[in-house]
C-alpha atoms as a PDB file:
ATOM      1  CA  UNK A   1       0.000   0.000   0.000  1.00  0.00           C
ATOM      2  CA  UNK A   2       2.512   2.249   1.119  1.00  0.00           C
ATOM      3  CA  UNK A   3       4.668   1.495  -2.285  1.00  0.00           C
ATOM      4  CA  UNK A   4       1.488   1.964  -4.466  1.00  0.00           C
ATOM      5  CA  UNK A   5       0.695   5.733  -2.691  1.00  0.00           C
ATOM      6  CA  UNK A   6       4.590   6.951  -2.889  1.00  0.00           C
ATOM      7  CA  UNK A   7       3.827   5.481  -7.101  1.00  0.00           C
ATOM      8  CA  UNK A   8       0.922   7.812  -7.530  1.00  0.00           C
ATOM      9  CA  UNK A   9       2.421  10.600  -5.461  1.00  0.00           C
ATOM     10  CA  UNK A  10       6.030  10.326  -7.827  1.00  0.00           C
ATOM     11  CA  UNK A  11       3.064  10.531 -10.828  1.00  0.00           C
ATOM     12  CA  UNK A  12       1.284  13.566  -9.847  1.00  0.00           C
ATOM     13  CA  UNK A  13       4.207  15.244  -9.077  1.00  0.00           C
ATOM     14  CA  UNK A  14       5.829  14.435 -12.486  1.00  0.00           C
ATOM     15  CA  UNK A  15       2.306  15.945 -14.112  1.00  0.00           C
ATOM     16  CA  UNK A  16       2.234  18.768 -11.989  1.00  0.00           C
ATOM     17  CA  UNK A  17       5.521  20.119 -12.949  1.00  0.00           C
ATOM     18  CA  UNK A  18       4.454  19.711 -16.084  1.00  0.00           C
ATOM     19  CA  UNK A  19       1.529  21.734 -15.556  1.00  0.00           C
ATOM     20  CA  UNK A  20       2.994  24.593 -13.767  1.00  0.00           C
ATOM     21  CA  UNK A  21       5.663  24.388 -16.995  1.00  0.00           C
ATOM     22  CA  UNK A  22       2.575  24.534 -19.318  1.00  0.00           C
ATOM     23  CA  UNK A  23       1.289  27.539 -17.243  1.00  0.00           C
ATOM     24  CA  UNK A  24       3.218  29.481 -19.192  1.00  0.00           C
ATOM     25  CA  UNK A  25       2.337  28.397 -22.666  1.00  0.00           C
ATOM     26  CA  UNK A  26      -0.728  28.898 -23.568  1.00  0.00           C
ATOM     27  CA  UNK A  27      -0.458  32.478 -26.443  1.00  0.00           C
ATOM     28  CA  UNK A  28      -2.433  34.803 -24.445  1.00  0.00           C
ATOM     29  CA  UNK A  29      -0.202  35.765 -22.030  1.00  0.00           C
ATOM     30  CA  UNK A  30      -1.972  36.812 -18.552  1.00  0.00           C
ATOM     31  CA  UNK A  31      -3.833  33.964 -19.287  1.00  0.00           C
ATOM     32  CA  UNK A  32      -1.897  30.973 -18.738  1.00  0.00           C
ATOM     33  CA  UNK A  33      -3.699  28.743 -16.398  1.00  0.00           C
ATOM     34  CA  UNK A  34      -4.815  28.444 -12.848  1.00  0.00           C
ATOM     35  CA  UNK A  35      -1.362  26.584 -11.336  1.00  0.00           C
ATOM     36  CA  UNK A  36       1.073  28.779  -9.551  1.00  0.00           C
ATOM     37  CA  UNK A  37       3.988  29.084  -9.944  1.00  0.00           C
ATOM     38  CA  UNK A  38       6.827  27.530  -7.380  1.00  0.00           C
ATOM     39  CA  UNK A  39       7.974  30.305  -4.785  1.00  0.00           C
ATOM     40  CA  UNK A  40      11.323  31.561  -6.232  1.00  0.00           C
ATOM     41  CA  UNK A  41      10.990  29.687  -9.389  1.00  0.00           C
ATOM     42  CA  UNK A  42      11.653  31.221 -12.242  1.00  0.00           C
ATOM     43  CA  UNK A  43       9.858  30.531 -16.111  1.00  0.00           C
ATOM     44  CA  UNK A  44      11.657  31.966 -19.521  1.00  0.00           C
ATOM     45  CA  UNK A  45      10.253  31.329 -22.429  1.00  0.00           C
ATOM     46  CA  UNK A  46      11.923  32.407 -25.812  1.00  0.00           C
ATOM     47  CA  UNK A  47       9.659  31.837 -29.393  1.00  0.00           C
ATOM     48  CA  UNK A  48       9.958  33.122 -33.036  1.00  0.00           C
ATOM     49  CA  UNK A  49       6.591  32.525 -35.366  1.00  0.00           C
ATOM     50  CA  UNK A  50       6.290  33.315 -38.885  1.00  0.00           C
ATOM     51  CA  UNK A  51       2.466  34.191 -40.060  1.00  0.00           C
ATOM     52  CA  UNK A  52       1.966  33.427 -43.586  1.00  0.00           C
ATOM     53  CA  UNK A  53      -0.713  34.701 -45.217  1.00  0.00           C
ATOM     54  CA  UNK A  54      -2.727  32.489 -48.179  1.00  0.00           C
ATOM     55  CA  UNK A  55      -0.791  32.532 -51.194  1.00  0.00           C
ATOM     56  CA  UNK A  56       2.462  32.632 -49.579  1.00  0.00           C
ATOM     57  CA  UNK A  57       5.277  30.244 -49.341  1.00  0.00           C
ATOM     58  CA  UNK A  58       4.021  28.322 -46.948  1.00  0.00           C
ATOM     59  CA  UNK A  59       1.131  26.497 -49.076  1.00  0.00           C
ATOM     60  CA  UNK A  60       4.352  26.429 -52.036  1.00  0.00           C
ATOM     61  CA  UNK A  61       3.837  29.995 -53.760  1.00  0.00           C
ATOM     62  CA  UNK A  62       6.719  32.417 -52.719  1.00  0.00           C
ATOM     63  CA  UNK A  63       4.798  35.903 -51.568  1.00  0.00           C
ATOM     64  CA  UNK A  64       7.631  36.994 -49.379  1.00  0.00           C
ATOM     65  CA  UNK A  65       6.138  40.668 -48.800  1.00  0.00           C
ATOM     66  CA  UNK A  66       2.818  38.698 -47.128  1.00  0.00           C
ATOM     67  CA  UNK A  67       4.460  36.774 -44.391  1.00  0.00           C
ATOM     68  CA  UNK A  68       5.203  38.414 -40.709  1.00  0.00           C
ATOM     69  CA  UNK A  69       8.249  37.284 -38.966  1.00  0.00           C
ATOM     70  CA  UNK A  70       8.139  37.977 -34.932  1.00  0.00           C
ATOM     71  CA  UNK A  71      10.059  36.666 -31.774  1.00  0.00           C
ATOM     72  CA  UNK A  72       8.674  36.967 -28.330  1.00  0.00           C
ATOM     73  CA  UNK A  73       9.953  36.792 -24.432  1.00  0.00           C
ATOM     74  CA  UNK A  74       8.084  35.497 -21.461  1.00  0.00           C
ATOM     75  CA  UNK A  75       8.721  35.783 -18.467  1.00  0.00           C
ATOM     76  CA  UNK A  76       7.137  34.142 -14.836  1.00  0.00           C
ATOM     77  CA  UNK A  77       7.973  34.271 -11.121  1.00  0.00           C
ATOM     78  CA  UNK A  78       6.780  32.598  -8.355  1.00  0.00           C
ATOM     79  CA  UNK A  79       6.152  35.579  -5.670  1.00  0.00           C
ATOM     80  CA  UNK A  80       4.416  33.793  -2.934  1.00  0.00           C
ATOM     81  CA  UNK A  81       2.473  30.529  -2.968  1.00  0.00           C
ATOM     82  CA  UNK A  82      -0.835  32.162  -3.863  1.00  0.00           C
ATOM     83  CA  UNK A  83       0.495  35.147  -5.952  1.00  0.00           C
ATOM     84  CA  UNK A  84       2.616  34.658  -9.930  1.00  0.00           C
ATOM     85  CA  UNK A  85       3.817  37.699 -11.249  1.00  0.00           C
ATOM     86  CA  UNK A  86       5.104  37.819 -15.199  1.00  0.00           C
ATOM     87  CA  UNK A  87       6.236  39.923 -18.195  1.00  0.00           C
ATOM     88  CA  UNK A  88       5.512  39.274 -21.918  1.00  0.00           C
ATOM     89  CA  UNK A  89       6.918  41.361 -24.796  1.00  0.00           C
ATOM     90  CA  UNK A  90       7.519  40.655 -28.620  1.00  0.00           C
ATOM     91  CA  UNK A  91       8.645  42.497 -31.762  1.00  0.00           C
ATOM     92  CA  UNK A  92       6.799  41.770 -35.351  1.00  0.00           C
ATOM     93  CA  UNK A  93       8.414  42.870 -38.568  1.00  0.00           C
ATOM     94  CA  UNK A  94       5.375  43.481 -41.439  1.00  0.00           C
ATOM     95  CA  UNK A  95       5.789  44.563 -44.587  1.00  0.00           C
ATOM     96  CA  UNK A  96       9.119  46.012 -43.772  1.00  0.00           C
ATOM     97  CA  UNK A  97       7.967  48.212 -41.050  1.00  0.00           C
ATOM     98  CA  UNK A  98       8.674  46.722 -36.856  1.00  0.00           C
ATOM     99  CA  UNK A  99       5.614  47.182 -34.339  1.00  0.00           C
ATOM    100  CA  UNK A 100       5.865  45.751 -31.082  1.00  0.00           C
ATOM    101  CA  UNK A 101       3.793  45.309 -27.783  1.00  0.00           C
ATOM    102  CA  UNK A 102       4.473  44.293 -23.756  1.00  0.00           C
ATOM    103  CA  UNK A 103       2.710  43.375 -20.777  1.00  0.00           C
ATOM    104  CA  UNK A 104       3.018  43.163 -17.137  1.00  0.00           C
ATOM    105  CA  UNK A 105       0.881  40.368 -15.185  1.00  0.00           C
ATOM    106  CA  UNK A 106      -0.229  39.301 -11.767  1.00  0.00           C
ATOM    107  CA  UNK A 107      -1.935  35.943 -11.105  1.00  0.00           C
ATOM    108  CA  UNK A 108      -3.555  34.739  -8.372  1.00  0.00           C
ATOM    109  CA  UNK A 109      -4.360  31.392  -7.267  1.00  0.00           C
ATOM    110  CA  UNK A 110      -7.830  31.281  -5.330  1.00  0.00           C
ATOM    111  CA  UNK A 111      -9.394  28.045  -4.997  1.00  0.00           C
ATOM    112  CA  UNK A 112      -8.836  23.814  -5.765  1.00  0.00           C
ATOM    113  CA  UNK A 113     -11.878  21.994  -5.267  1.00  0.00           C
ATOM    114  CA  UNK A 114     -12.026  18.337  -4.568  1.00  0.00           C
ATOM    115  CA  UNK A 115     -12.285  16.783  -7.741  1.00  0.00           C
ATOM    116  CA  UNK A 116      -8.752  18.553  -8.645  1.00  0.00           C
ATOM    117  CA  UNK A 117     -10.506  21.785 -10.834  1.00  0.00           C
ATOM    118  CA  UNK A 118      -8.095  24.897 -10.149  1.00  0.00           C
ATOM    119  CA  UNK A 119      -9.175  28.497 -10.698  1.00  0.00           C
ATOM    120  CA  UNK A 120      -7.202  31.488 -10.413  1.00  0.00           C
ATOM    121  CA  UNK A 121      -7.793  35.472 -11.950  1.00  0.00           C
ATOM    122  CA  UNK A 122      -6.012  38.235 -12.374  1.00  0.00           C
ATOM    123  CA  UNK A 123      -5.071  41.503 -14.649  1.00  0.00           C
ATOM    124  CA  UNK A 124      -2.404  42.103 -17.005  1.00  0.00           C
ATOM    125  CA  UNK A 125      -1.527  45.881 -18.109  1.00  0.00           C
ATOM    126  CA  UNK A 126      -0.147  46.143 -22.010  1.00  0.00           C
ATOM    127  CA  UNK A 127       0.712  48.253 -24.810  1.00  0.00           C
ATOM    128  CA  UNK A 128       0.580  47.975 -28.278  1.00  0.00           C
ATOM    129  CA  UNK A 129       4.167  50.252 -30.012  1.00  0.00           C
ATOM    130  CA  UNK A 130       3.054  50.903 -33.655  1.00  0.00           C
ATOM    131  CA  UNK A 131       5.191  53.438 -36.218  1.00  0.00           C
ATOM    132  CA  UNK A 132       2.077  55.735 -35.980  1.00  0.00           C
ATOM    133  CA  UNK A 133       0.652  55.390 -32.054  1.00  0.00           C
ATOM    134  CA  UNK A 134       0.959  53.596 -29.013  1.00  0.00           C
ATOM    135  CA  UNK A 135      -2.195  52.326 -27.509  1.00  0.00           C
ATOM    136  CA  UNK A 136      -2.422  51.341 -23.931  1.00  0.00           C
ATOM    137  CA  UNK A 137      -4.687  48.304 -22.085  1.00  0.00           C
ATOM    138  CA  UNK A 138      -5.935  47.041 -18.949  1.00  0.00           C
ATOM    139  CA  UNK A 139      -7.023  43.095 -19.054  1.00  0.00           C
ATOM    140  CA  UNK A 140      -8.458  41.378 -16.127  1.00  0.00           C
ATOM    141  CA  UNK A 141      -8.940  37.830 -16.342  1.00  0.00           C
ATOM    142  CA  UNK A 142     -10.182  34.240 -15.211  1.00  0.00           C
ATOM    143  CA  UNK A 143      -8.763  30.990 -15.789  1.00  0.00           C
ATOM    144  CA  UNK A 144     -10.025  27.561 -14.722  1.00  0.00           C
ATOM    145  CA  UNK A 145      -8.432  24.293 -15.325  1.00  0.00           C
ATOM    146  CA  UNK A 146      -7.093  20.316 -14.221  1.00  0.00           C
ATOM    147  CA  UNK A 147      -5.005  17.313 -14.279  1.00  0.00           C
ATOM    148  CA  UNK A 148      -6.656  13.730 -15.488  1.00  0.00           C
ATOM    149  CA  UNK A 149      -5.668  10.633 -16.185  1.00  0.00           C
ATOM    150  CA  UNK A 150      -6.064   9.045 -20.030  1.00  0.00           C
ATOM    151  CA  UNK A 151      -5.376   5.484 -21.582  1.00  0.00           C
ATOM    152  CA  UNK A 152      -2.639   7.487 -23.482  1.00  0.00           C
ATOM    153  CA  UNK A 153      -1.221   9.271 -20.323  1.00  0.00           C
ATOM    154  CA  UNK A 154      -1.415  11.777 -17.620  1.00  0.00           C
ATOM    155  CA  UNK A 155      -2.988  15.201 -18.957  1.00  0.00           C
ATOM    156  CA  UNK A 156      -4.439  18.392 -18.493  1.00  0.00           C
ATOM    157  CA  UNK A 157      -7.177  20.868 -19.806  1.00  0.00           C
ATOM    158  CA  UNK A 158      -7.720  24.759 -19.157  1.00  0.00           C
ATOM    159  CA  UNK A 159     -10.348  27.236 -20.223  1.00  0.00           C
ATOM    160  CA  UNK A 160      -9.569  30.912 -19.880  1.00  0.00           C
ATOM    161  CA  UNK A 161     -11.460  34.173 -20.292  1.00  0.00           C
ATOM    162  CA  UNK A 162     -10.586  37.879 -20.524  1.00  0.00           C
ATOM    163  CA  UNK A 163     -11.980  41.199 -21.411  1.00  0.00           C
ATOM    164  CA  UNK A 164      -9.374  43.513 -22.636  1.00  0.00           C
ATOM    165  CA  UNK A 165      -9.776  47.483 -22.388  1.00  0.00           C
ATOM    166  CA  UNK A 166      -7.814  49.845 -24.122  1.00  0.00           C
ATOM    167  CA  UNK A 167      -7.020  53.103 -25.762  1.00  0.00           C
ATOM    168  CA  UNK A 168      -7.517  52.198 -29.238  1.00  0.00           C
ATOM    169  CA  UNK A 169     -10.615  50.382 -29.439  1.00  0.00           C
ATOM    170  CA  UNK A 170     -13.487  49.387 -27.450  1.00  0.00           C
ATOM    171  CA  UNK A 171     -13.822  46.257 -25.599  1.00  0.00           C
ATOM    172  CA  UNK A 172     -12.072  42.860 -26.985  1.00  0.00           C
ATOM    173  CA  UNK A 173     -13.241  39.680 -25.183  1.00  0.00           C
ATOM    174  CA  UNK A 174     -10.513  36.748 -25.706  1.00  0.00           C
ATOM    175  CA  UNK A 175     -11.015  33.040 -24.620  1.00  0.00           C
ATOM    176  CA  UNK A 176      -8.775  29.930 -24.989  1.00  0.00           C
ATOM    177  CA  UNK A 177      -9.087  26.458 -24.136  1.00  0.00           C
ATOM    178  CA  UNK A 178      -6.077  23.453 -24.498  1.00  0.00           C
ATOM    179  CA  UNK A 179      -6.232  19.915 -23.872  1.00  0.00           C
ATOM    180  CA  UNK A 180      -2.936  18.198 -23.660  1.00  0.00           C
ATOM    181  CA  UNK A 181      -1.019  14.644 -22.795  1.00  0.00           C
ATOM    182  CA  UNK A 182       2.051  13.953 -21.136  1.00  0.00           C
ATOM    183  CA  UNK A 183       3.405  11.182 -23.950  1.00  0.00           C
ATOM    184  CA  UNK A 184       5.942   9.702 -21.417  1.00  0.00           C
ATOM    185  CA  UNK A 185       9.538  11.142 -20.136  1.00  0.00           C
ATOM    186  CA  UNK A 186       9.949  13.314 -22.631  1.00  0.00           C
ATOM    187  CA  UNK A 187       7.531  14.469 -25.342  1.00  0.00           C
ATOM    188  CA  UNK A 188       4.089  16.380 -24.479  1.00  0.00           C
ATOM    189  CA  UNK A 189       1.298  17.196 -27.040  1.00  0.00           C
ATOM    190  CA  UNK A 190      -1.187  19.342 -26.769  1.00  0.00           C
ATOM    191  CA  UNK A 191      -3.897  21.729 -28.952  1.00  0.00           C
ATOM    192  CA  UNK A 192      -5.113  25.083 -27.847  1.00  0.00           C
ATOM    193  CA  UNK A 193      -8.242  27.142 -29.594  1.00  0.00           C
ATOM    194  CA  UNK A 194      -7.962  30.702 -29.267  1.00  0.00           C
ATOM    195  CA  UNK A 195     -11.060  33.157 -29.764  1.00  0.00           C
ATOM    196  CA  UNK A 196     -11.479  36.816 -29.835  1.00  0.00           C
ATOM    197  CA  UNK A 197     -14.364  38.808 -30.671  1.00  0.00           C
ATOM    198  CA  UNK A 198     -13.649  42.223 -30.849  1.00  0.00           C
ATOM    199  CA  UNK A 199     -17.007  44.538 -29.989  1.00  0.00           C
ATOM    200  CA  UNK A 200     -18.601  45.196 -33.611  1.00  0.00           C
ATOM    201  CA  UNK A 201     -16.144  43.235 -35.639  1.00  0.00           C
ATOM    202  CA  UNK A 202     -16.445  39.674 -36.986  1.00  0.00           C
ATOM    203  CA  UNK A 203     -14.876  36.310 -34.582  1.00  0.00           C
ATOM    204  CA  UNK A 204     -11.568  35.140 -34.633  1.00  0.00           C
ATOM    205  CA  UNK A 205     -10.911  31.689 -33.962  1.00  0.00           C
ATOM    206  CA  UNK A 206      -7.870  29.770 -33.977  1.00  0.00           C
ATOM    207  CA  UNK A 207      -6.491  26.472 -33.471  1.00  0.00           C
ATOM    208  CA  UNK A 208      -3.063  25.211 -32.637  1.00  0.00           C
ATOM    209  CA  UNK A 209      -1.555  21.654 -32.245  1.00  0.00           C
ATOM    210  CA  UNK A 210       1.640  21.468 -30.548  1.00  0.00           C
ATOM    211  CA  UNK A 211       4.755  19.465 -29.676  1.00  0.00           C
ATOM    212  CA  UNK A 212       7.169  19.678 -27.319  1.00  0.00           C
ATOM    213  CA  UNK A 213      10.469  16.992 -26.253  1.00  0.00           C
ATOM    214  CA  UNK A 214      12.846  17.648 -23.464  1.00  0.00           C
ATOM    215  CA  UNK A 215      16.488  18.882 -24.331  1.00  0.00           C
ATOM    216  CA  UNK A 216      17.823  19.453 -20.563  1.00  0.00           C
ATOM    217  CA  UNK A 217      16.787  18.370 -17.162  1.00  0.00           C
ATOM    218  CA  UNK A 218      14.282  21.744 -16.841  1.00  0.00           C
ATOM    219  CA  UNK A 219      14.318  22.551 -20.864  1.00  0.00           C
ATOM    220  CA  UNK A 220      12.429  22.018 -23.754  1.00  0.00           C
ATOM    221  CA  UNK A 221      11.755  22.870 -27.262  1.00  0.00           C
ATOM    222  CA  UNK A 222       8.104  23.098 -28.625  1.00  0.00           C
ATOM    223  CA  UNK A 223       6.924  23.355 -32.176  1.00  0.00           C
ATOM    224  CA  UNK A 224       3.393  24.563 -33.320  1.00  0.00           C
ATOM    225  CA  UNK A 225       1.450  25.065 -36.520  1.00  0.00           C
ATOM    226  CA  UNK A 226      -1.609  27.879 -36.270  1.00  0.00           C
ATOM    227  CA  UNK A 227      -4.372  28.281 -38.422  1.00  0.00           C
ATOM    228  CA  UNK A 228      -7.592  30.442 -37.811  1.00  0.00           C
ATOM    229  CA  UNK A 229     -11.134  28.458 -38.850  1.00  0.00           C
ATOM    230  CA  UNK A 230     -13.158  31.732 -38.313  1.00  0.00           C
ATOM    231  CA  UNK A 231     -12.169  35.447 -39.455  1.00  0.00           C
ATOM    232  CA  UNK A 232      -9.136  36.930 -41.468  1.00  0.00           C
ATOM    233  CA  UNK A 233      -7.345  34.166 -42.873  1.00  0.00           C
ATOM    234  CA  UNK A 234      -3.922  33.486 -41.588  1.00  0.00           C
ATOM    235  CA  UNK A 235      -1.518  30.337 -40.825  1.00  0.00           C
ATOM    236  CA  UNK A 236       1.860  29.996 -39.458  1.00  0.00           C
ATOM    237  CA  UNK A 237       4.640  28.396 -37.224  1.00  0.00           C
ATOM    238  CA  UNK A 238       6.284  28.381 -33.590  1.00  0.00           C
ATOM    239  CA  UNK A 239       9.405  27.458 -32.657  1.00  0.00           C
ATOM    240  CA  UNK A 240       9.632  27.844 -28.951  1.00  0.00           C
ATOM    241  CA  UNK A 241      12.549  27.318 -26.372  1.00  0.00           C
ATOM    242  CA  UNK A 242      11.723  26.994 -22.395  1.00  0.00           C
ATOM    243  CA  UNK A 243      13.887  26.934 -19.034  1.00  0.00           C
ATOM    244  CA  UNK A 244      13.083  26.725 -16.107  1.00  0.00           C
ATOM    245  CA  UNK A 245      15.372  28.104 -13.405  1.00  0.00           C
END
């Protein structure tokens, strides 16, 4: 008995790591899932996408002057058990000109209820550096989520929700939701949907499957495709290095 409960307890821990790794993931920013953070610890995460529009290289035609190119940094801390704080920035080259945005986040952990469901909110404060303007927001958010158990391995699944106020436009409501699998020692899987649904314009939604392998005991490297099923048209790629320190 006592062998079979220090099993499980080795298991969970494995998966929650791997959760509070993931909390860090997901592309909106502030809202990256209920689990805090380890007091002291420390979450980088370095990426660089390419958006291709249709007719572009990436479906084999060779519209160069249609694609976006854009790296990002995120940062996470652990401030207290309850409290995450975090720090998100990225630059975007487009059609030869460079526009680029940051945020500032702080996440709190409120509840776990019995059957292992997590929720936590929050507020991130951003702005949005283009050639022409800077426009400032304020984003308060709520994210809900859990650890389960498959045939194919341990997992987790998050929803999120935000409603994002700023200088430039009127109120944009975002949502996201991934499921994903722990696919033994090293390799994880997982798909995220993002929505947004900006007041009096048409839904965006996208989807995103995603890999990721281990390259160092607290390191890995993710890859991701991105395609939106509902609005403008636009699909791309992630390449995305993590640490943990």
């Amino acid at each position: 008995m006592t062998a079979l409960w220090h099993g499980q307890h080795r298991r969970w821990g494995r998966l929650w790591a791997l959760l509070l790794l993931f909390a860090a993931l997901a592309p909106g920013m502030a809202m990256a899932g209920p689990w805090p953070r380890a007091v002291g610890e420390t979450f980088a995460a370095f990426s660089v996408s390419r958006n291709l529009s249709p007719g572009s290289a990436f479906i084999g035609q060779t519209d160069f002057d249609a694609q976006k190119t854009s790296t990002g940094l995120f940062l996470e801390y652990g401030l207290t058990e309850r409290w995450t704080i975090g720090a998100q920035g990225d630059l975007s080259r487009d059609d030869g000109s460079f526009t680029g945005s940051g945020a500032v986040f702080a996440r709190r952990f409120l509840h776990r209820w019995e059957n292992g469901v997590l929720i936590a909110a929050g507020a991130s404060l951003g702005a949005d550096v283009r050639p022409d303007r800077t426009d400032l927001s304020i984003a308060p958010f709520l994210t809900v989520g859990r650890g389960f158990e498959s045939p194919l391995g341990n997992g987790w699944a998050t929803a999120d929700l935000s409603v994002e106020i700023g200088t430039a436009t009127t109120a944009v409501f975002e949502g996201s939701a991934t499921v994903g699998l722990n696919l033994g020692n090293r390799w994880l899987a997982f798909i995220d949907t993002f929505g947004e649904a900006p007041a009096m314009t048409e839904l965006q939604l996208t989807i995103a499957p995603s890999v990721a392998v281990r390259v160092g005991e607290r390191r890995h490297l993710a890859a991701s495709v991105f395609t939106n099923v509902i609005g403008e048209a636009e699909t791309g790629f992630r390449i995305s290095l993590w640490q943990r320190f």
